[in-house]
Protein backbone atom coordinates (compact mmCIF):
# COMPACT_ATOMS: atom_id res chain seq x y z
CA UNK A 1 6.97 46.91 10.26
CA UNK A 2 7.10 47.95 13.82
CA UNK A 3 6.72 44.24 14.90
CA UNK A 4 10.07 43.30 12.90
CA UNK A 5 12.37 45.82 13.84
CA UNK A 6 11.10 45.21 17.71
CA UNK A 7 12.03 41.44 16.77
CA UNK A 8 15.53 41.97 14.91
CA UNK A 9 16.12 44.34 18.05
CA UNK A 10 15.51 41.50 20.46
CA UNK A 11 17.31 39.49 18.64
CA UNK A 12 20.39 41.27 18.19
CA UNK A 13 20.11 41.86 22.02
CA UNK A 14 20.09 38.18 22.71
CA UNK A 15 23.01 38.09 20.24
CA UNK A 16 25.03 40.37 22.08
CA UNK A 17 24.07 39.12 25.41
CA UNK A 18 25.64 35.58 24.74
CA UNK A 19 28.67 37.02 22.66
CA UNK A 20 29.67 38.75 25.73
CA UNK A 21 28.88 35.49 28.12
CA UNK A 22 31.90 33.64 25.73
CA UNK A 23 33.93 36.58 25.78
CA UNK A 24 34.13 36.16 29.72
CA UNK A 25 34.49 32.59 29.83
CA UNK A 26 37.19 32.74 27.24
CA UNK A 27 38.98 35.47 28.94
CA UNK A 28 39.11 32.95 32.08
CA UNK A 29 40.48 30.18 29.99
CA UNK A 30 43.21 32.72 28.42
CA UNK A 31 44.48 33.31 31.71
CA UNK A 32 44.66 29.98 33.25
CA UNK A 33 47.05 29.58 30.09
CA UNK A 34 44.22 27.59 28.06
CA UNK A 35 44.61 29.15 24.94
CA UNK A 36 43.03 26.30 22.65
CA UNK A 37 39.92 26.35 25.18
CA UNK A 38 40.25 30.16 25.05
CA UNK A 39 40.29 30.24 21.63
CA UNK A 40 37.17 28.62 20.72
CA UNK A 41 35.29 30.82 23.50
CA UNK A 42 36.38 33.59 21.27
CA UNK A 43 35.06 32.09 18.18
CA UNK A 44 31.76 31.35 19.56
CA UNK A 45 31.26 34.87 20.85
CA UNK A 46 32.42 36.29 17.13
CA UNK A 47 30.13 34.27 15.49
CA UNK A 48 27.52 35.50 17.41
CA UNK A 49 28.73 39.63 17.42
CA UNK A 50 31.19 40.52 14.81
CA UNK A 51 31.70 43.91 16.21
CA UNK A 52 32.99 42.11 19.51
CA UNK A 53 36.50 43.87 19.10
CA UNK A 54 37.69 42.27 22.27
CA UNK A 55 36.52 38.49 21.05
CA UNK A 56 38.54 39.28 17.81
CA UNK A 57 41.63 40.04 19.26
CA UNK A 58 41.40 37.75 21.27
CA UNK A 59 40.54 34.99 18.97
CA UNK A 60 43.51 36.57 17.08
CA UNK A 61 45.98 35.69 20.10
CA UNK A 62 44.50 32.51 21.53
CA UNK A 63 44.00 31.49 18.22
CA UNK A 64 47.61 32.28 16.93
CA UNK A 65 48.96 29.87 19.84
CA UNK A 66 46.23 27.09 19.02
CA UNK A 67 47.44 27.44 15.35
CA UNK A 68 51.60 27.42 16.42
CA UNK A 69 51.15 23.96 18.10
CA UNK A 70 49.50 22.38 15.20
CA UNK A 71 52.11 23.44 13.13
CA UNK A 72 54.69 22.36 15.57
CA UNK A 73 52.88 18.74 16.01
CA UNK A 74 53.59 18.97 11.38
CA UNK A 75 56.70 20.01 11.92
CA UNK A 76 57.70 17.29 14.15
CA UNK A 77 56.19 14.69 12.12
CA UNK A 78 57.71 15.87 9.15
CA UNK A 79 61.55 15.93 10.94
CA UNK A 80 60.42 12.26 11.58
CA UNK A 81 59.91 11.39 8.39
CA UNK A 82 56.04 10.39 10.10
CA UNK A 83 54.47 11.32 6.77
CA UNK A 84 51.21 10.00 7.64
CA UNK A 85 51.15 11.83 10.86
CA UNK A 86 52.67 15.19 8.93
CA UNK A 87 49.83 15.00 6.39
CA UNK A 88 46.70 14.52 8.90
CA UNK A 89 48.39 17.18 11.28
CA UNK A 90 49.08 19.45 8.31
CA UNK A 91 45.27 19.41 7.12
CA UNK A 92 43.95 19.47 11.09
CA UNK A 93 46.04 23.14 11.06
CA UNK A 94 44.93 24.14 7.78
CA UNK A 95 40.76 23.38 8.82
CA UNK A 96 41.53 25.38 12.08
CA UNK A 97 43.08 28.51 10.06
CA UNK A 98 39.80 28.58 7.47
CA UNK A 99 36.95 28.17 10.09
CA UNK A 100 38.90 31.05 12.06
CA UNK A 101 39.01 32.77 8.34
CA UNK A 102 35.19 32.58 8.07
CA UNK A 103 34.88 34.59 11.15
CA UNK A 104 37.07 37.41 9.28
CA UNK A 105 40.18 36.68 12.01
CA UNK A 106 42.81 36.48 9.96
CA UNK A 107 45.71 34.42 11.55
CA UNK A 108 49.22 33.60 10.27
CA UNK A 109 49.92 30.34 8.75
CA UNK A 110 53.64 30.65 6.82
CA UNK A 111 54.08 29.38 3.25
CA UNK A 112 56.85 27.37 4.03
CA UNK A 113 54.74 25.16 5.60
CA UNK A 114 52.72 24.22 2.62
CA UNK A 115 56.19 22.99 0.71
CA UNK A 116 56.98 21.03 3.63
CA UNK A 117 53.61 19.35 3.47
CA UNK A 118 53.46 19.01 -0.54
CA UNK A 119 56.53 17.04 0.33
CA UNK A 120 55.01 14.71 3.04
CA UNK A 121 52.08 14.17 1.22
CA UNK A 122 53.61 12.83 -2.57
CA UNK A 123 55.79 10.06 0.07
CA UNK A 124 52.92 9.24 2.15
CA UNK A 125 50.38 8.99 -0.95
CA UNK A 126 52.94 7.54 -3.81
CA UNK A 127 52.86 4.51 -0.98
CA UNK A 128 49.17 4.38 -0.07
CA UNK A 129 48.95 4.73 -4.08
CA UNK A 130 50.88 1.64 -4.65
CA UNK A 131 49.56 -0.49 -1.75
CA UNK A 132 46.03 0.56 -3.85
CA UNK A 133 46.71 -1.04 -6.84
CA UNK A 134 48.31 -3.92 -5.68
CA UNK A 135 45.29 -4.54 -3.66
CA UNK A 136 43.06 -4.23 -6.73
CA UNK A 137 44.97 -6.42 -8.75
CA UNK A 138 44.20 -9.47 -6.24
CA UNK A 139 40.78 -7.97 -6.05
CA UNK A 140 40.45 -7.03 -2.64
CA UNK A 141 38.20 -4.59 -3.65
CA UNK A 142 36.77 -3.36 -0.35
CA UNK A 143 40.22 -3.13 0.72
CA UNK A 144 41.59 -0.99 -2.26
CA UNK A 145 38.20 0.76 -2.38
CA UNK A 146 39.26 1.96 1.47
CA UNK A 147 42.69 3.02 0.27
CA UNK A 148 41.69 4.45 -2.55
CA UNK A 149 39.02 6.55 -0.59
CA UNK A 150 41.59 7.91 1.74
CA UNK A 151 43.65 9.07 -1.25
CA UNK A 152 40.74 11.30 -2.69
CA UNK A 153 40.11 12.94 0.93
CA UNK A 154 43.22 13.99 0.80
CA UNK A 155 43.42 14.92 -2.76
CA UNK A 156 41.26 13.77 -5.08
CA UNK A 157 42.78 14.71 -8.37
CA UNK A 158 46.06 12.38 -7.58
CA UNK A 159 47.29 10.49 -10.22
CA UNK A 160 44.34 8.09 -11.86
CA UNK A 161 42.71 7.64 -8.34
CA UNK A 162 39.09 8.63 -9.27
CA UNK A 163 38.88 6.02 -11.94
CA UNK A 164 40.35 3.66 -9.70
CA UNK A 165 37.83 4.06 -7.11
CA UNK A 166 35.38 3.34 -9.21
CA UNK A 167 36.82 0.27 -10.07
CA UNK A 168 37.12 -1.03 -6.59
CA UNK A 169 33.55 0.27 -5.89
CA UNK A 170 31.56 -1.01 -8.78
CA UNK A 171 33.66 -4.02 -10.66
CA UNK A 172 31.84 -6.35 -7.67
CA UNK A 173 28.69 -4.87 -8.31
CA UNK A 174 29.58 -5.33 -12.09
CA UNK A 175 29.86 -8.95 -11.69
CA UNK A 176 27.14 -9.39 -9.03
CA UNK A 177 24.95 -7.89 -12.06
CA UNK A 178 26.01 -9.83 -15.03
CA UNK A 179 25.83 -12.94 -12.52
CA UNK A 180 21.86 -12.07 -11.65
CA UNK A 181 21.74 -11.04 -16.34
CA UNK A 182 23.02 -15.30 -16.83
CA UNK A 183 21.03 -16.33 -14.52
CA UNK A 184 17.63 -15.05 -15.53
CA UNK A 185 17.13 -12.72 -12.53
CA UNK A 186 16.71 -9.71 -14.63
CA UNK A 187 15.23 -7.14 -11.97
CA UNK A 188 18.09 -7.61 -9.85
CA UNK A 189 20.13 -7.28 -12.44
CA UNK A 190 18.43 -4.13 -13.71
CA UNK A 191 18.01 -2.36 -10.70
CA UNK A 192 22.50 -3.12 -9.71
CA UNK A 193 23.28 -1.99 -13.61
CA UNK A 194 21.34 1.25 -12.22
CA UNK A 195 22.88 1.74 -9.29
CA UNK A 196 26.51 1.41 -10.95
CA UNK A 197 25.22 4.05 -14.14
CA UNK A 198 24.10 6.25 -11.29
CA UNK A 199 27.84 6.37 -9.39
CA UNK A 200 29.84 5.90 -12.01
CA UNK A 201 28.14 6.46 -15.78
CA UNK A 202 28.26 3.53 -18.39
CA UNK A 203 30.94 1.65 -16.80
CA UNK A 204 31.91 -1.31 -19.01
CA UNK A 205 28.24 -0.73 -20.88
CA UNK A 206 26.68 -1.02 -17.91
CA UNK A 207 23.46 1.24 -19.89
CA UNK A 208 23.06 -1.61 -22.45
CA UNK A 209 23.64 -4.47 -20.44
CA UNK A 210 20.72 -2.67 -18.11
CA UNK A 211 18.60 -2.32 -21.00
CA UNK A 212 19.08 -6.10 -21.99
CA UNK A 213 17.93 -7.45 -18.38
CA UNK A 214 14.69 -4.77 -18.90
CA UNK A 215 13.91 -5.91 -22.22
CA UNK A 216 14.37 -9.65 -21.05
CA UNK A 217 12.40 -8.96 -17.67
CA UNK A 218 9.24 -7.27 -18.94
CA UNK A 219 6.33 -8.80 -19.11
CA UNK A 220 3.97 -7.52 -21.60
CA UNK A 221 0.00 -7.90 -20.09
CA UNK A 222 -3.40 -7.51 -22.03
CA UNK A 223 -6.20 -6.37 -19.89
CA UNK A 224 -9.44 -8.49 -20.91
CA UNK A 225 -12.61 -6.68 -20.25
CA UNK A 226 -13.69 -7.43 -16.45
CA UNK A 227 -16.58 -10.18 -17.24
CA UNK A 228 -19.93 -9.75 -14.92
CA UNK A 229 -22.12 -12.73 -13.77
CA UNK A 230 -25.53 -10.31 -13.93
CA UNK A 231 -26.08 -7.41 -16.81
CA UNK A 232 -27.02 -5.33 -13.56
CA UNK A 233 -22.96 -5.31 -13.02
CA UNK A 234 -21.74 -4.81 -16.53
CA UNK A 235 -21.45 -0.72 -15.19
CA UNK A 236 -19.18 -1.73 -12.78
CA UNK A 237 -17.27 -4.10 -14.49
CA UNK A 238 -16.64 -1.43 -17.43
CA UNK A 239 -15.36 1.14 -14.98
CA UNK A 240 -13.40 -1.17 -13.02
CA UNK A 241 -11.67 -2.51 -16.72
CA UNK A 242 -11.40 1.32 -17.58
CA UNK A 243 -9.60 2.17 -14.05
CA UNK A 244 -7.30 -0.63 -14.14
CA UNK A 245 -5.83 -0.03 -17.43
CA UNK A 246 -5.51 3.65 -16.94
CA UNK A 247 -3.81 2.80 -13.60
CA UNK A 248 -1.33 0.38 -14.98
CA UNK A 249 -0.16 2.28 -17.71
CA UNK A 250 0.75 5.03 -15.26
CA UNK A 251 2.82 3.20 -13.63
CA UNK A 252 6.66 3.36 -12.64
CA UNK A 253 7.43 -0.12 -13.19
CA UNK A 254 9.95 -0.49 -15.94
CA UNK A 255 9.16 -4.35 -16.01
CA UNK A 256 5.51 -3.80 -17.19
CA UNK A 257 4.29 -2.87 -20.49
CA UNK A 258 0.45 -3.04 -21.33
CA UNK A 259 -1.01 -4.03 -24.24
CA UNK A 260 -3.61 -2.77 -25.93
CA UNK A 261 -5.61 -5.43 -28.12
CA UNK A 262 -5.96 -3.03 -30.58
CA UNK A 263 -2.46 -3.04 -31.55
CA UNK A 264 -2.17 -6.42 -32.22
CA UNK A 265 -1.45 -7.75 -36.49
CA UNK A 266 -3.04 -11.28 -35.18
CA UNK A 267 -6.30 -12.56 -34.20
CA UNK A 268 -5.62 -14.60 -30.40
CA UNK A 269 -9.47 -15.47 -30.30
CA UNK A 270 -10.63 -18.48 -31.22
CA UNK A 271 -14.44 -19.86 -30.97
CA UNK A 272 -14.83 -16.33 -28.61
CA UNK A 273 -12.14 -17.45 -26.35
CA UNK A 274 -8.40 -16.34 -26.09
CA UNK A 275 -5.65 -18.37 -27.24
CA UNK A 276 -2.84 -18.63 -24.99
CA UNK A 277 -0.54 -20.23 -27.30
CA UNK A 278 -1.45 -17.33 -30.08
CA UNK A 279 -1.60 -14.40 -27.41
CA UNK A 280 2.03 -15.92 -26.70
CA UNK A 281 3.70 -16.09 -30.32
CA UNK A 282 1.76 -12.29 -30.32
CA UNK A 283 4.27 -11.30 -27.95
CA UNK A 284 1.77 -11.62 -24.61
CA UNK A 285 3.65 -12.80 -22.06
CA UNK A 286 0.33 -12.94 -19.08
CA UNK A 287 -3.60 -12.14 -19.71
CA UNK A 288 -5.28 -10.19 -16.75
CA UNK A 289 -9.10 -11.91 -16.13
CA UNK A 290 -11.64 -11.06 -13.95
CA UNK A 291 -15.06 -11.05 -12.65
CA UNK A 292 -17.41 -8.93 -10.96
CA UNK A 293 -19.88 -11.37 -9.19
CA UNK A 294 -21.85 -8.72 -7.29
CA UNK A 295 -22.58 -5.41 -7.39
CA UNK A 296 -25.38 -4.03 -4.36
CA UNK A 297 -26.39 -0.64 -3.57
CA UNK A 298 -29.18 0.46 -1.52
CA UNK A 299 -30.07 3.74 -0.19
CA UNK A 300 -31.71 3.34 2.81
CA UNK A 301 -35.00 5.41 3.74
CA UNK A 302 -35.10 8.65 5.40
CA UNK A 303 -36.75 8.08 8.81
CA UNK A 304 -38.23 11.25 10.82
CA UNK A 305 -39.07 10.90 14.20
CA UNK A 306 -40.50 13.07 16.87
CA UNK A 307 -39.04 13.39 19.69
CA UNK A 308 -40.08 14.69 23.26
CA UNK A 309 -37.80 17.07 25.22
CA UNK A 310 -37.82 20.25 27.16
CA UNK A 311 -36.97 23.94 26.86
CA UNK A 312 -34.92 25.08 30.03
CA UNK A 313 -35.66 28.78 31.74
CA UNK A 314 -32.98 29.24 33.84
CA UNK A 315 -33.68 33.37 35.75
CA UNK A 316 -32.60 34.33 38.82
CA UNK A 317 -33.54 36.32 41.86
CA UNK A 318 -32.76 37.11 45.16
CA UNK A 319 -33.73 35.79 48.44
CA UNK A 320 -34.91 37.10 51.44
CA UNK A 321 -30.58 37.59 52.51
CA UNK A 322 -30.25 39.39 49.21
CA UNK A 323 -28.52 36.52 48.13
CA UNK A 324 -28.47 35.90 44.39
CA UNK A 325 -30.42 32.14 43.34
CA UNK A 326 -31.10 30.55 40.09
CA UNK A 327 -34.64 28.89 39.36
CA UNK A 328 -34.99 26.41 37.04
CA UNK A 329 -37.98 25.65 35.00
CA UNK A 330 -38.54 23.13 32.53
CA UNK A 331 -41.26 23.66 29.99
CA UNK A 332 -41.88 20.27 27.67
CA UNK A 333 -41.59 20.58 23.93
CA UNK A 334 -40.70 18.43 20.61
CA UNK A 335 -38.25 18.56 18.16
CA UNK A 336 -37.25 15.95 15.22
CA UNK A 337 -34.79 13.02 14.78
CA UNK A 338 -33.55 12.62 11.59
CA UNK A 339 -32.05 8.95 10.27
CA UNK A 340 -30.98 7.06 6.99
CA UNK A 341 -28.08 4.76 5.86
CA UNK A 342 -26.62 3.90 2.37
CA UNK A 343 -25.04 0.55 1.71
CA UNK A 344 -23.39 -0.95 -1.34
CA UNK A 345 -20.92 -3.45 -2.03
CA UNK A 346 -19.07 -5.42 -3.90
CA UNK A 347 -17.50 -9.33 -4.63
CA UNK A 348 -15.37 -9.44 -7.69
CA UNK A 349 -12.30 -11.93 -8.56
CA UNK A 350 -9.19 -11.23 -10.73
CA UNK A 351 -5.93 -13.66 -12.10
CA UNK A 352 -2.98 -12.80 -14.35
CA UNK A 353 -2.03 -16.15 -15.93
CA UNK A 354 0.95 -16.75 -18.11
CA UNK A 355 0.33 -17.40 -22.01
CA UNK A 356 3.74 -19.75 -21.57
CA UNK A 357 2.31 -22.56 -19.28
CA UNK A 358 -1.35 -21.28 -18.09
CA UNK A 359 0.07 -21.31 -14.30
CA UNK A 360 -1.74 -18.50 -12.02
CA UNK A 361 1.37 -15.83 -11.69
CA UNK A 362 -0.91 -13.25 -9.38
CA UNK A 363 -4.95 -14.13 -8.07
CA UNK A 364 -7.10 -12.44 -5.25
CA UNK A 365 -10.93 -12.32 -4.54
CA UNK A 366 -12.70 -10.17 -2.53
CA UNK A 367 -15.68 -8.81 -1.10
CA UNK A 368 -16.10 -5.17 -0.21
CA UNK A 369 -19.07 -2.75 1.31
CA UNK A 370 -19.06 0.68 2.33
CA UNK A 371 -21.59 3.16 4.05
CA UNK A 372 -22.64 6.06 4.99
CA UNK A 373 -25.23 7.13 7.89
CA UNK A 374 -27.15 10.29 8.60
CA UNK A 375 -28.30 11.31 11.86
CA UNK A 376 -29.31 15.09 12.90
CA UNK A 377 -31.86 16.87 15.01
CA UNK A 378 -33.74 19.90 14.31
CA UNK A 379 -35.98 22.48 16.48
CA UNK A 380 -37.25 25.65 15.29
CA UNK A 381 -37.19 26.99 18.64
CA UNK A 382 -34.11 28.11 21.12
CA UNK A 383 -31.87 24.89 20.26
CA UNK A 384 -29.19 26.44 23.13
CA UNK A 385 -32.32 26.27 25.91
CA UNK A 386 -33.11 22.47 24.41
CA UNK A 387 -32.84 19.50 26.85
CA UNK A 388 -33.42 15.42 25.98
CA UNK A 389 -36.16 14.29 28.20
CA UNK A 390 -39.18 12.49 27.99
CA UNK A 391 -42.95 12.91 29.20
CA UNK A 392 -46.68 11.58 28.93
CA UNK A 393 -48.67 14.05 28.80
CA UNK A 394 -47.65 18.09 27.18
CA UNK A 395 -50.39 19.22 29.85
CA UNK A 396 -50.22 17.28 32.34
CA UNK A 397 -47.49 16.26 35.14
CA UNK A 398 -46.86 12.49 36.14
CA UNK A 399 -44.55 10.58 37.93
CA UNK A 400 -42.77 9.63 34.01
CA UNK A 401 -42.32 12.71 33.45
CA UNK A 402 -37.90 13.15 33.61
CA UNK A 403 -35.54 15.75 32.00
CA UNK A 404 -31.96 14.41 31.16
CA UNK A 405 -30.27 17.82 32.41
CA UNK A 406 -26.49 16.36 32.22
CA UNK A 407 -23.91 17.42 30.45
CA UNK A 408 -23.26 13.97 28.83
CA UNK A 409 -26.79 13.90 27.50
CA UNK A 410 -27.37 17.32 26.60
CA UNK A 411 -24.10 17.54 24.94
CA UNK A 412 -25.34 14.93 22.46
CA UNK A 413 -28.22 16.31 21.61
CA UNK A 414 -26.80 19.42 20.79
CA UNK A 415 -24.38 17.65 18.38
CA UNK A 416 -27.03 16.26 16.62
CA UNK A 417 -28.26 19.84 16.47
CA UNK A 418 -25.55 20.57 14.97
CA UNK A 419 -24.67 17.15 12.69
CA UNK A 420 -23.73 17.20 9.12
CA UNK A 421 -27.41 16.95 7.10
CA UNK A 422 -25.41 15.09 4.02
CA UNK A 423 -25.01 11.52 3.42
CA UNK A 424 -23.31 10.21 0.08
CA UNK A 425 -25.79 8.60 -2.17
CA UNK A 426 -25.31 4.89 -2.95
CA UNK A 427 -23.63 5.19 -6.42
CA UNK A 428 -20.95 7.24 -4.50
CA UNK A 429 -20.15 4.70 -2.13
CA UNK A 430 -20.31 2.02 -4.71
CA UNK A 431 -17.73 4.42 -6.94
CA UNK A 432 -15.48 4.20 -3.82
CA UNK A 433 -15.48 0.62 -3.79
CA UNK A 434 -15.09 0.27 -7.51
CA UNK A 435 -11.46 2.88 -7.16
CA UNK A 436 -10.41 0.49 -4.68
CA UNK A 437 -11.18 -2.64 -6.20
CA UNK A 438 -9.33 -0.99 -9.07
CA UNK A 439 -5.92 0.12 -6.68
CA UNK A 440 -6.12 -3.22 -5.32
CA UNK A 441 -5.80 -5.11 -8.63
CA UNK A 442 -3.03 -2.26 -9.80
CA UNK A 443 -0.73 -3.41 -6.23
CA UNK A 444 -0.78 -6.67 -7.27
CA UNK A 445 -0.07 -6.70 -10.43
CA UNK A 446 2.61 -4.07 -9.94
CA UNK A 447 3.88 -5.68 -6.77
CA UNK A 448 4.30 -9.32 -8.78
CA UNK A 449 7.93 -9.90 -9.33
CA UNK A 450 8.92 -13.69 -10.39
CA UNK A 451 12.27 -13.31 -8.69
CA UNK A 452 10.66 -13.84 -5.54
């Protein structure tokens, strides 16, 4: 609790600190006769300190002037009969007056005015209207769609305006999509129909016609069982037929529908093999195939090894100067290496081929392996003391006797000290392999679009 008030404190602090930085700056500007300059000073130093008295005031003053001249630069346009000009400087003044309004500075902005600009703006916009239309009915769209535009940011409730924006807007796109619907590219089609429902609702039927280049654009796929070339890989092939189907019927692809064999009134086998001219008139528009034609896993054997190293005695003493020394003595030792690496892989092919003509719409083959290693070290003894080294003899000195005392080589031992003991058994790695084989499949199916 103490923590957040000391925080809101500083903050309000900082607050103040820069409200009164803008109040000074703007207090310059006011007297150089920069009241517009001036006036946004004082803004920025209200918005930061509300209780700035002397920023509201003057805000209220500097602001006032800034105000009078937009009005005056209306005014002017409107004696002018500049309606355009009258209507863009009329709206300039009136977006100054509310963002000094939000600040709770109230300036005046006279009534009259707004008569004078209701005035201005049915001229300027009964003309911009008309030059609309007439634009839409030689369909220029993106030119009416640009007049018609302006008209709503200035008020969008004028005359029939919304509805003809939309026409400008999405009658091309309208065409563009009942061009792609006779020509057989129903995605495109689909996907425009949806972007005109989303802007502007069921414009001209836009929902059916989108439903028609859906229901014409979907292809509806049975998923044969993934065949094996060895029994030893019928496990794989089941899950990898399981995944796949699961996969594809979660999907977001409006253009796919999967079919379950079950379903079917009609027998498409004939002699144990599928007939595409049957699995057709049944309504199948492709048939996914595929075959696993190897499945290995192997999990490798855990190798122990001993290891020579030493234990380092580091103590230290003073010398004759009363100077403080380390000695170093290295005392040899063992400790065990730990090793072992799973494998497994796998080589499988798939196809999605069209019940109309046979032709190969989507294919891939591959091969795929995966591992996993274990390596650690273990000592029962002092493991921060333990050094990599090697000698001959435990007993005995000799010249081949070395100790790796640097940090590189320490440093890795100590990691293996410290290195993960768990490796993931074969089957797991071959699982892996099997979810990707099954993702990989899914992409391409999902990812086939005969528009391309």
């Amino acid at each position: 609790m103490k923590k957040t008030l000391l925080l809101l404190s500083t903050i309000l602090v900082i607050a103040g600190c820069a409200s009164k930085r803008y109040t000074k700056k703007a207090v310059k500007f006011e007297e150089a006769g920069l009241y517009e300059d001036a006036a946004e000073y004082y803004y920025e130093a209200v918005k930061r300190k509300d209780s700035n008295v002397d920023a509201k005031l003057g805000l209220r003053k500097s602001g006032q002037i800034t105000l009078d001249r937009k009005l005056a630069d209306f005014t002017q346009a409107y004696q002018q009969t500049d309606y355009e000009k009258a209507v863009y400087n009329y709206l300039e003044a009136e977006k100054y007056y509310l963002k000094v309004k939000l600040v709770n500075v109230e300036l005046d902005f006279p009534e009259y005015y707004k008569e004078y600009y209701e005035e201005a703006k049915g001229d300027y916009l009964n003309k911009k209207y008309a030059d609309g239309v007439d634009k839409l009915n030689r369909e220029d769209f993106n030119a009416a769609l640009a007049v018609f535009e302006e008209i709503k940011g200035i008020d969008a409730s004028y005359k029939d305006v919304k509805e003809l924006y939309i026409t400008a807007k999405y009658e091309p796109m309208y065409r563009e999509a009942n061009h792609y619907l006779e020509n057989g590219l129903f995605r495109k089609a689909y996907y425009t129909f949806e972007t005109i429902i989303n802007g502007a609702g069921n414009y001209k039927q836009s929902v059916a016609l989108k439903n028609e280049a859906q229901e014409k654009g979907t292809i509806t796929i049975l998923v044969s069982d993934i065949s094996y070339t060895s029994y030893n890989y019928r496990d794989a092939s089941n899950k990898i037929t399981s995944g796949i189907k699961s996969n594809l019927n979660r999907l977001n692809n409006p253009f796919l529908k999967i079919i379950d064999p079950a379903s079917l009134n009609v027998n498409i086998y004939e002699n144990g093999q599928m007939n595409m001219k049957a699995a057709n008139l049944a309504g199948i528009s492709a048939v996914l195939t595929g075959v696993v034609s190897s499945v290995k896993t192997t999990n490798g054997r855990v190798t122990k090894e001993k290891q020579k190293g030493y234990i380092k005695e580091v103590t230290k003493t003073k010398n004759a100067e009363g100077e403080e020394i380390e000695k170093v003595k290295y005392y040899k030792t063992t400790y065990l290496e730990y090793k072992q690496n799973n494998r497994a892989s796998l080589s499988m092919s798939f196809k999605l081929v069209s019940t109309e003509n046979n032709s190969v719409l989507a294919s891939d083959a591959f091969n795929k392996s995966n591992s996993d290693q274990m390596h650690y070290a273990e000592y029962k003894g002092d493991q921060n003391k333990l050094i990599p080294g090697y000698w001959r003899y435990k007993d005995k000195i000799t010249k081949e006797d070395v100790q790796h005392d640097n940090k590189n080589d320490v440093n890795k031992l100590h990691a293996l000290l410290k290195a993960d003991k768990d490796i993931k058994p074969a089957q797991e790695l071959l699982n892996e392999l099997i979810e990707q084989s099954v993702k990989d499949v899914t992409y391409a199916i999902d990812k086939y679009n005969p528009e391309q």
